[in-house]
N, C-alpha and C. Protein backbone atom coordinates (compact mmCIF):
# COMPACT_ATOMS: atom_id res chain seq x y z
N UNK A 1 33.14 -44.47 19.19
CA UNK A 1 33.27 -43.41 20.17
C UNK A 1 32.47 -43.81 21.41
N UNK A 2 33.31 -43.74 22.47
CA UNK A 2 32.50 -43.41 23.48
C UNK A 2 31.90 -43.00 24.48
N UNK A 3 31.11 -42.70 25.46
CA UNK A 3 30.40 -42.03 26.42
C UNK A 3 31.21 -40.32 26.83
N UNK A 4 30.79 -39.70 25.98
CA UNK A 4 31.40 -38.32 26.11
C UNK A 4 31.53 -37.71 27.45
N UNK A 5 31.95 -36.95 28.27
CA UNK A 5 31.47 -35.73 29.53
C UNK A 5 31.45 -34.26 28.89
N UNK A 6 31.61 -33.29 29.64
CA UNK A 6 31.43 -31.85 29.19
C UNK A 6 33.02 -31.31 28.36
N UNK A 7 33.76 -31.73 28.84
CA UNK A 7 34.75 -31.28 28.62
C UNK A 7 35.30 -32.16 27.03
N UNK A 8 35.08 -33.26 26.85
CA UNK A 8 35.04 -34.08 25.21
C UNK A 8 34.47 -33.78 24.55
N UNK A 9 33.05 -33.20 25.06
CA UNK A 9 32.25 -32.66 24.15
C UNK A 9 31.91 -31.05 23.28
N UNK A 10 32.80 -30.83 24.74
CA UNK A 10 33.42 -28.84 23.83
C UNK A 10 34.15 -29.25 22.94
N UNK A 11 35.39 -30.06 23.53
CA UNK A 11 36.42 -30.23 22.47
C UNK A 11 36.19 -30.98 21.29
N UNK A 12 35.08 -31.63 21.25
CA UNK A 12 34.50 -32.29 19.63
C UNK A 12 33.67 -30.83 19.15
N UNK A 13 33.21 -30.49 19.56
CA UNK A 13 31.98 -29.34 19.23
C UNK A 13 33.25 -28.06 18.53
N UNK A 14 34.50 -28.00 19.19
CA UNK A 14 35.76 -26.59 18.64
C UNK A 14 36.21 -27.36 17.26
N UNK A 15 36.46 -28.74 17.79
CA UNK A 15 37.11 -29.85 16.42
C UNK A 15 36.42 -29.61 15.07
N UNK A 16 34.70 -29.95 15.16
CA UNK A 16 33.42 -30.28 13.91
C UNK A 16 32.98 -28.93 13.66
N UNK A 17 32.87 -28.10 14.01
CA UNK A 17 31.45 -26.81 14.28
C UNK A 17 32.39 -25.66 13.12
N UNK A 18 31.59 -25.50 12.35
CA UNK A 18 31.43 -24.45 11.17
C UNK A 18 30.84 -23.64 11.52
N UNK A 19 31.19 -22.08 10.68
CA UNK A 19 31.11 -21.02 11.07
C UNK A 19 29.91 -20.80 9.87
N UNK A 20 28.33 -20.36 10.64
CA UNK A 20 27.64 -20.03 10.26
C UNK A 20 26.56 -18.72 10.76
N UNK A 21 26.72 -17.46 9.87
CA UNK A 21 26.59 -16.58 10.68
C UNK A 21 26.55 -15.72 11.24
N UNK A 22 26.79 -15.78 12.67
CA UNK A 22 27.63 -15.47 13.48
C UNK A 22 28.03 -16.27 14.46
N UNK A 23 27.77 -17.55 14.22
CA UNK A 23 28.07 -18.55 15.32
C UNK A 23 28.81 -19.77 14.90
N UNK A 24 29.07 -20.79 15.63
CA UNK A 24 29.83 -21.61 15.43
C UNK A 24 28.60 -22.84 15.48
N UNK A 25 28.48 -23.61 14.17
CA UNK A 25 27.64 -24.62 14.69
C UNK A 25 28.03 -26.32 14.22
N UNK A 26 26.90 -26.68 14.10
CA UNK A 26 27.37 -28.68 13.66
C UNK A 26 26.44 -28.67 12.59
N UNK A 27 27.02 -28.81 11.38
CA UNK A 27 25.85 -29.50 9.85
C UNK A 27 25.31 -31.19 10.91
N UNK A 28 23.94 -30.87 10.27
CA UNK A 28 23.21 -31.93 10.93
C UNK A 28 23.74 -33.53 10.26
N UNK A 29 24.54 -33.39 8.38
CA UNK A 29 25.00 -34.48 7.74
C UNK A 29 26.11 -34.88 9.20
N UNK A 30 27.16 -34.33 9.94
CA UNK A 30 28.28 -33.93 10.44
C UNK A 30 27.57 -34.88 11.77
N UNK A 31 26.19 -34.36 12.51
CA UNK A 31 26.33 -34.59 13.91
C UNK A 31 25.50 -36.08 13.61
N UNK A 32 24.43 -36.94 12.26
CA UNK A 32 24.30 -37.51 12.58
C UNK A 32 25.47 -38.79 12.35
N UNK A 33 26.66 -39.07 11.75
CA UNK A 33 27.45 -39.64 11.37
C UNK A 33 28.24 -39.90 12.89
N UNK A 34 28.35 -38.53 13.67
CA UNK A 34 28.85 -39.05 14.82
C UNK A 34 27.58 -39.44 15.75
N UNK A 35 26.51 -39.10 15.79
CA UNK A 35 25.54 -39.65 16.68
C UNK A 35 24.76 -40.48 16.56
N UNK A 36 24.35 -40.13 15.08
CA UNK A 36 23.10 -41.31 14.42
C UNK A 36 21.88 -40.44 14.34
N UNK A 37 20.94 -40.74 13.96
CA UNK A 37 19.39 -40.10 13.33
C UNK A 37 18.89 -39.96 14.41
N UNK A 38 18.51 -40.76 15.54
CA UNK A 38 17.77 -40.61 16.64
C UNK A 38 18.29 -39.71 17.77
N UNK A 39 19.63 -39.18 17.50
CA UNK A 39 19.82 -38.28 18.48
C UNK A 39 20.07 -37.15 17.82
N UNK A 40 19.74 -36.84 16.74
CA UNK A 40 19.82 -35.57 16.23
C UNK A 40 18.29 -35.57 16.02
N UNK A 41 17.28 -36.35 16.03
CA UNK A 41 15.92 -36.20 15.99
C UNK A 41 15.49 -35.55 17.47
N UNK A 42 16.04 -35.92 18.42
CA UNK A 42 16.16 -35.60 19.60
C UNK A 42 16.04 -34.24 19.48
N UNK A 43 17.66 -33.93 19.09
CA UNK A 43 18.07 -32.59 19.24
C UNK A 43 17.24 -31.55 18.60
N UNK A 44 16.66 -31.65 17.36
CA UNK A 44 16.37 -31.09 16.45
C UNK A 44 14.62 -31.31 17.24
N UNK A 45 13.77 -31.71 18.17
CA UNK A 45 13.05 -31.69 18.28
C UNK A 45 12.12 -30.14 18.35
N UNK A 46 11.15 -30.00 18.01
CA UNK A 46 10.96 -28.26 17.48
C UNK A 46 10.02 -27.50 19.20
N UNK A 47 9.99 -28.35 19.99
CA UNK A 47 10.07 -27.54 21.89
C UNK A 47 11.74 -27.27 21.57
N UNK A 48 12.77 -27.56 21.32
CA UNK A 48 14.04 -27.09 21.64
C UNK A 48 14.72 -25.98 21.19
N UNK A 49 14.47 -25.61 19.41
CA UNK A 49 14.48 -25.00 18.48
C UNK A 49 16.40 -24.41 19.02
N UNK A 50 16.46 -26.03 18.82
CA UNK A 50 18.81 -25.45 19.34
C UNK A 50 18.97 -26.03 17.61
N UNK A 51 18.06 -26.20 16.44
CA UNK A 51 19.06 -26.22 15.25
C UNK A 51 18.16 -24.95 14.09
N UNK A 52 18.91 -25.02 13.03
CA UNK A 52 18.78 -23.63 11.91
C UNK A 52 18.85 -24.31 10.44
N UNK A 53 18.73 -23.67 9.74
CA UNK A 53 19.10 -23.64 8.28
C UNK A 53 19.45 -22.22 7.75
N UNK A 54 20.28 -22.81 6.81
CA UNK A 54 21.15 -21.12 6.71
C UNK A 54 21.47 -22.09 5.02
N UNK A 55 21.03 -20.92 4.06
CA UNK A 55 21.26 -20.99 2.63
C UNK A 55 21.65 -20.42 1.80
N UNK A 56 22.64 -20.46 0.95
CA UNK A 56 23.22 -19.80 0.14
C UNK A 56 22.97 -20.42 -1.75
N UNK A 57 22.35 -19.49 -2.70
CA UNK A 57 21.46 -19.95 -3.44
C UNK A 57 20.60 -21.32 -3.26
N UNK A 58 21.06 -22.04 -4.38
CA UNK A 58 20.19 -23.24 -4.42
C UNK A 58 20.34 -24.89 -3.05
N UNK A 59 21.42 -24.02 -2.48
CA UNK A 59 21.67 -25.38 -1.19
C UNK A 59 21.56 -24.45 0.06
N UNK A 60 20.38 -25.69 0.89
CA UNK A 60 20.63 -24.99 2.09
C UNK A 60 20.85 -26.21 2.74
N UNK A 61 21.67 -26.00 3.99
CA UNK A 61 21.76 -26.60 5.11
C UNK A 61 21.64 -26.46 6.07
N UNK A 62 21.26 -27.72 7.30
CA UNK A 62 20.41 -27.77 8.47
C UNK A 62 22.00 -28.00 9.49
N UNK A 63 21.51 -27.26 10.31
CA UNK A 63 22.75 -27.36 11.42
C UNK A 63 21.80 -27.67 12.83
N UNK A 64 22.92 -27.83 13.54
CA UNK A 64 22.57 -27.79 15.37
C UNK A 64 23.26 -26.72 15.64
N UNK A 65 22.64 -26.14 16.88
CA UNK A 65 23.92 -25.23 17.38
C UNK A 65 24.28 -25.61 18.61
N UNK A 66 25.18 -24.85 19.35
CA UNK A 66 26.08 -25.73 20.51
C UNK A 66 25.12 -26.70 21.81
N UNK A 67 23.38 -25.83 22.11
CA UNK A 67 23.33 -26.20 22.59
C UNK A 67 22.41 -27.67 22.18
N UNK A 68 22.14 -27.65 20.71
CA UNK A 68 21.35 -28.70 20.27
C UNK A 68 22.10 -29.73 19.59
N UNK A 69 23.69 -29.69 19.75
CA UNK A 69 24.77 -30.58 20.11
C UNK A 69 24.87 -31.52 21.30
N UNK A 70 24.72 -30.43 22.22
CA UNK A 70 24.83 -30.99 23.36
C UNK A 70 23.33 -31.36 23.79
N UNK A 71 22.65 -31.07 23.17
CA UNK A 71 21.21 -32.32 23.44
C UNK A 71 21.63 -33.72 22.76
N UNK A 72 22.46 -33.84 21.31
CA UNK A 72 22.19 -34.88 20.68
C UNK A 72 23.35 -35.79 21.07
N UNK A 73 24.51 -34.80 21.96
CA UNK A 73 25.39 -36.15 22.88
C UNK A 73 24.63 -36.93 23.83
N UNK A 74 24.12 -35.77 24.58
CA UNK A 74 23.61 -36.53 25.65
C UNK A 74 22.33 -37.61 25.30
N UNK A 75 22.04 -37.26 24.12
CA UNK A 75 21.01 -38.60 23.69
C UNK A 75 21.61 -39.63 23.48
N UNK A 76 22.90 -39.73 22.71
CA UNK A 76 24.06 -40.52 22.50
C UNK A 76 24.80 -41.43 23.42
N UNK A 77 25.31 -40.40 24.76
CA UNK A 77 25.91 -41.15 26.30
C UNK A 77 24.38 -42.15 26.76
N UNK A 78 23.36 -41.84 26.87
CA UNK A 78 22.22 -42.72 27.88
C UNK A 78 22.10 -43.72 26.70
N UNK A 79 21.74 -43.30 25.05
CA UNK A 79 21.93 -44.72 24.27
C UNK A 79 22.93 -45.40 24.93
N UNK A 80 24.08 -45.32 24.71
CA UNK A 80 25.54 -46.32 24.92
C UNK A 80 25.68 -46.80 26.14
N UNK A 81 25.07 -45.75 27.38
CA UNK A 81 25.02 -46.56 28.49
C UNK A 81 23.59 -48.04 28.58
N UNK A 82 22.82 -47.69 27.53
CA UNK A 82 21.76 -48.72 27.46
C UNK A 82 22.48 -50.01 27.12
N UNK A 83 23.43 -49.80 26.34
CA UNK A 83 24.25 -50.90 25.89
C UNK A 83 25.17 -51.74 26.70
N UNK A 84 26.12 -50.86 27.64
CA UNK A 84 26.45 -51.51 28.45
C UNK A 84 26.41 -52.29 29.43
């Protein structure tokens, strides 16, 4: 994948994002597979507090929400532009 803008990145975010809630969000398994660990470390950084956990008995899971998505693209686009 590469170098997202605003408008690829709604439309990945309507594509991936589960309904948890009352909102629409990204399982963190989900955003690092498309981003990688370091940009969901990003995202998930706790000054940002854009991800959750939401549990139902014995499993819970860690999400992003739209706007701690769109922190962990944009960590994603400046990686890939490092590359180029």
């Amino acid at each position: 994948m590469g170098i997202l803008n605003k408008l690829q990145a709604d439309e990945l975010f309507r594509c991936e994002a589960i309904l948890i809630g009352r909102d629409d969000v990204l399982p963190v398994s989900k955003a690092v597979a498309l981003f990688g660990e370091k940009a969901v470390s990003f995202a998930k950084d706790k000054e940002f507090k854009h991800w959750g956990a939401f549990g139902v008995g014995d499993f819970t899971t860690d999400y992003l929400n739209y706007t701690g998505f769109l922190a962990a693209v944009s960590y994603y686009n400046v990686e890939q532009m490092k590359v180029r």
